[in-house]
C-alpha atoms as a PDB file:
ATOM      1  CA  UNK A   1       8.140 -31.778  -6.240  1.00  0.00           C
ATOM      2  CA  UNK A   2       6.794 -30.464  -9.523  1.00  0.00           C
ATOM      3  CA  UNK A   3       3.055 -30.437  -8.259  1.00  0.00           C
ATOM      4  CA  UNK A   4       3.896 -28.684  -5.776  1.00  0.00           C
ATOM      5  CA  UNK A   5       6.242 -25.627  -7.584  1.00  0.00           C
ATOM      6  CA  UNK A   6       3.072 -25.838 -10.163  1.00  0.00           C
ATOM      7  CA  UNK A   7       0.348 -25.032  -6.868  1.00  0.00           C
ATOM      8  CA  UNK A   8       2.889 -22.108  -5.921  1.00  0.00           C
ATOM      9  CA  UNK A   9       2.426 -20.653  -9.288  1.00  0.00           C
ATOM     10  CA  UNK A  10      -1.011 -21.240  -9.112  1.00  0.00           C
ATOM     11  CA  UNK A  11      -1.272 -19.604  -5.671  1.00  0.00           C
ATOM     12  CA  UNK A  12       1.015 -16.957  -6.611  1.00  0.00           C
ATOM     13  CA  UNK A  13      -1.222 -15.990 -10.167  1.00  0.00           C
ATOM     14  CA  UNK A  14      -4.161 -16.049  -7.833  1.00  0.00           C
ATOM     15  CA  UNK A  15      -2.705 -13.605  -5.128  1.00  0.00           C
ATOM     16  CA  UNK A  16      -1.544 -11.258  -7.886  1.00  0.00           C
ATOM     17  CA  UNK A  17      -4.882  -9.209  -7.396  1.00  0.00           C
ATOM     18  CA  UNK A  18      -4.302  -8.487  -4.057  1.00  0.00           C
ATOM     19  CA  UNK A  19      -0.477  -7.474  -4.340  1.00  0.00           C
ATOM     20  CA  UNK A  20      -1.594  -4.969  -6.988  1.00  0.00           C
ATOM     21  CA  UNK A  21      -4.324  -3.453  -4.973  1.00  0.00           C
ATOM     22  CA  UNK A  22      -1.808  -3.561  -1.964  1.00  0.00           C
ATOM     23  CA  UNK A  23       0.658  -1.513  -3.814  1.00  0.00           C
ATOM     24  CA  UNK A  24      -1.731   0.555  -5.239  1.00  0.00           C
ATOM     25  CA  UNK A  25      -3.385   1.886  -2.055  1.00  0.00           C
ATOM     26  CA  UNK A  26       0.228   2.438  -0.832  1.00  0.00           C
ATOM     27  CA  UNK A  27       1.345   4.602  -3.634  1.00  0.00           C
ATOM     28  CA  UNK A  28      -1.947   6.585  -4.307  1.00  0.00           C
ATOM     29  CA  UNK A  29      -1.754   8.464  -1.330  1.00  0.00           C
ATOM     30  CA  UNK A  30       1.709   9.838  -2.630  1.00  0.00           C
ATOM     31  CA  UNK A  31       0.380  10.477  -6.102  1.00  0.00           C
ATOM     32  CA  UNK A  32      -2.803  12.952  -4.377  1.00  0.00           C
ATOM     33  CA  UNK A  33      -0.594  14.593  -1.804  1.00  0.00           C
ATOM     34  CA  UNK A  34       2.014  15.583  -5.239  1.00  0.00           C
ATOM     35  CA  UNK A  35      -0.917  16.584  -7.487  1.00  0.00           C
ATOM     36  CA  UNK A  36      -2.345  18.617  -4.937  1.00  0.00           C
ATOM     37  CA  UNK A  37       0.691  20.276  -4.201  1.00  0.00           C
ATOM     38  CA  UNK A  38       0.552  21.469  -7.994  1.00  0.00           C
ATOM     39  CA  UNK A  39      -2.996  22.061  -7.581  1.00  0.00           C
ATOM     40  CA  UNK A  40      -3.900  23.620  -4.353  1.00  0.00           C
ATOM     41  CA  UNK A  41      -0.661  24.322  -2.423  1.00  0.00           C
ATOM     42  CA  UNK A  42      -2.389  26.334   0.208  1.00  0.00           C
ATOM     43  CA  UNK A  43      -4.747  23.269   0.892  1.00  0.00           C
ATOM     44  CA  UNK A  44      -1.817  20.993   1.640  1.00  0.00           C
ATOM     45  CA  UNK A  45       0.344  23.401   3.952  1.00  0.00           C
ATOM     46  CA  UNK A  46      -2.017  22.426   5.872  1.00  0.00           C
ATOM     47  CA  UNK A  47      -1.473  19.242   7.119  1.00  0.00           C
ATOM     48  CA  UNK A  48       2.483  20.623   7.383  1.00  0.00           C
ATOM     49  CA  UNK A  49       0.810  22.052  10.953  1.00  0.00           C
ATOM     50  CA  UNK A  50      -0.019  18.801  12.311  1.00  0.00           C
ATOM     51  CA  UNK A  51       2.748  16.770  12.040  1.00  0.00           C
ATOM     52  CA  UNK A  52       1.290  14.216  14.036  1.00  0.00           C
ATOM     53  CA  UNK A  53      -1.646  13.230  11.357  1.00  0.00           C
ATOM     54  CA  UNK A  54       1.459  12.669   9.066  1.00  0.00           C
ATOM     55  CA  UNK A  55       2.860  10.594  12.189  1.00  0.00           C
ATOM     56  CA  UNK A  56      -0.236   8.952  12.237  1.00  0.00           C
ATOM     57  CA  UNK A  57      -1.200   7.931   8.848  1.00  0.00           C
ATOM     58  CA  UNK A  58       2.615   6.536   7.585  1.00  0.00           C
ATOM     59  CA  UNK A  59       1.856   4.545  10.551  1.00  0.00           C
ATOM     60  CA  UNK A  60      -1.229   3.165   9.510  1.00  0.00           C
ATOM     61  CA  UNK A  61      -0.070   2.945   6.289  1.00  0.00           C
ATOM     62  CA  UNK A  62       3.137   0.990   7.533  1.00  0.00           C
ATOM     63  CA  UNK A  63       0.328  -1.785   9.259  1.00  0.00           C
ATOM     64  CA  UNK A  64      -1.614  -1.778   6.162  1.00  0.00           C
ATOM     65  CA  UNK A  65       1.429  -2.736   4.173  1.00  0.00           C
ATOM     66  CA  UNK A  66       2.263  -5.507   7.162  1.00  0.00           C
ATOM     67  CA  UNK A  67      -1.463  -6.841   6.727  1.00  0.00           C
ATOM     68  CA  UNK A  68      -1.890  -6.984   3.454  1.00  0.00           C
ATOM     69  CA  UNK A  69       1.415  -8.796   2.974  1.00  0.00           C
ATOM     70  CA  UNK A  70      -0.226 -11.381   5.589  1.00  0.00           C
ATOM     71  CA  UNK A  71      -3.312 -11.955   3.597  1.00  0.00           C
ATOM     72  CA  UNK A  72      -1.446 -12.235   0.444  1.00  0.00           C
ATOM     73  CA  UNK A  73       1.117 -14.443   1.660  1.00  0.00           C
ATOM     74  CA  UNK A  74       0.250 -18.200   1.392  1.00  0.00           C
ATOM     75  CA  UNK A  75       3.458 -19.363   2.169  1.00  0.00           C
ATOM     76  CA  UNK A  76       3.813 -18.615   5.756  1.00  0.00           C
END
């Protein structure tokens, strides 16, 4: 029982890369769409016409999240 709650840590430390870059790639969109708001409002009204390429990429987005969740998770 302890070797194996010692490979789950070991697993988990080794998986920690790829939850970080997960959550990064989620949140950096976010961060760009804010700073150019601040930056070049005009620019981002933009997309506000095509509501579907918002539709579109929280979708992808949303299977991205779903995917890398797979790869990271050993357990399952």
């Amino acid at each position: 029982m302890r070797a194996r709650l010692k490979l789950r840590q070991q697993v988990r430390t080794l998986t920690a890369e790829g939850r970080l870059q997960g959550g990064t790639l989620v949140v950096l969109p976010f961060v760009v769409f804010i700073a150019l708001l601040f930056v070049n409002r005009g620019y981002v009204e933009v997309l506000f016409e095509h509501v579907s390429l918002i539709v579109a990429t929280l979708a992808s987005m949303g299977i991205g999240v779903l995917w890398i969740r797979k790869i990271v998770n050993i357990d399952s």
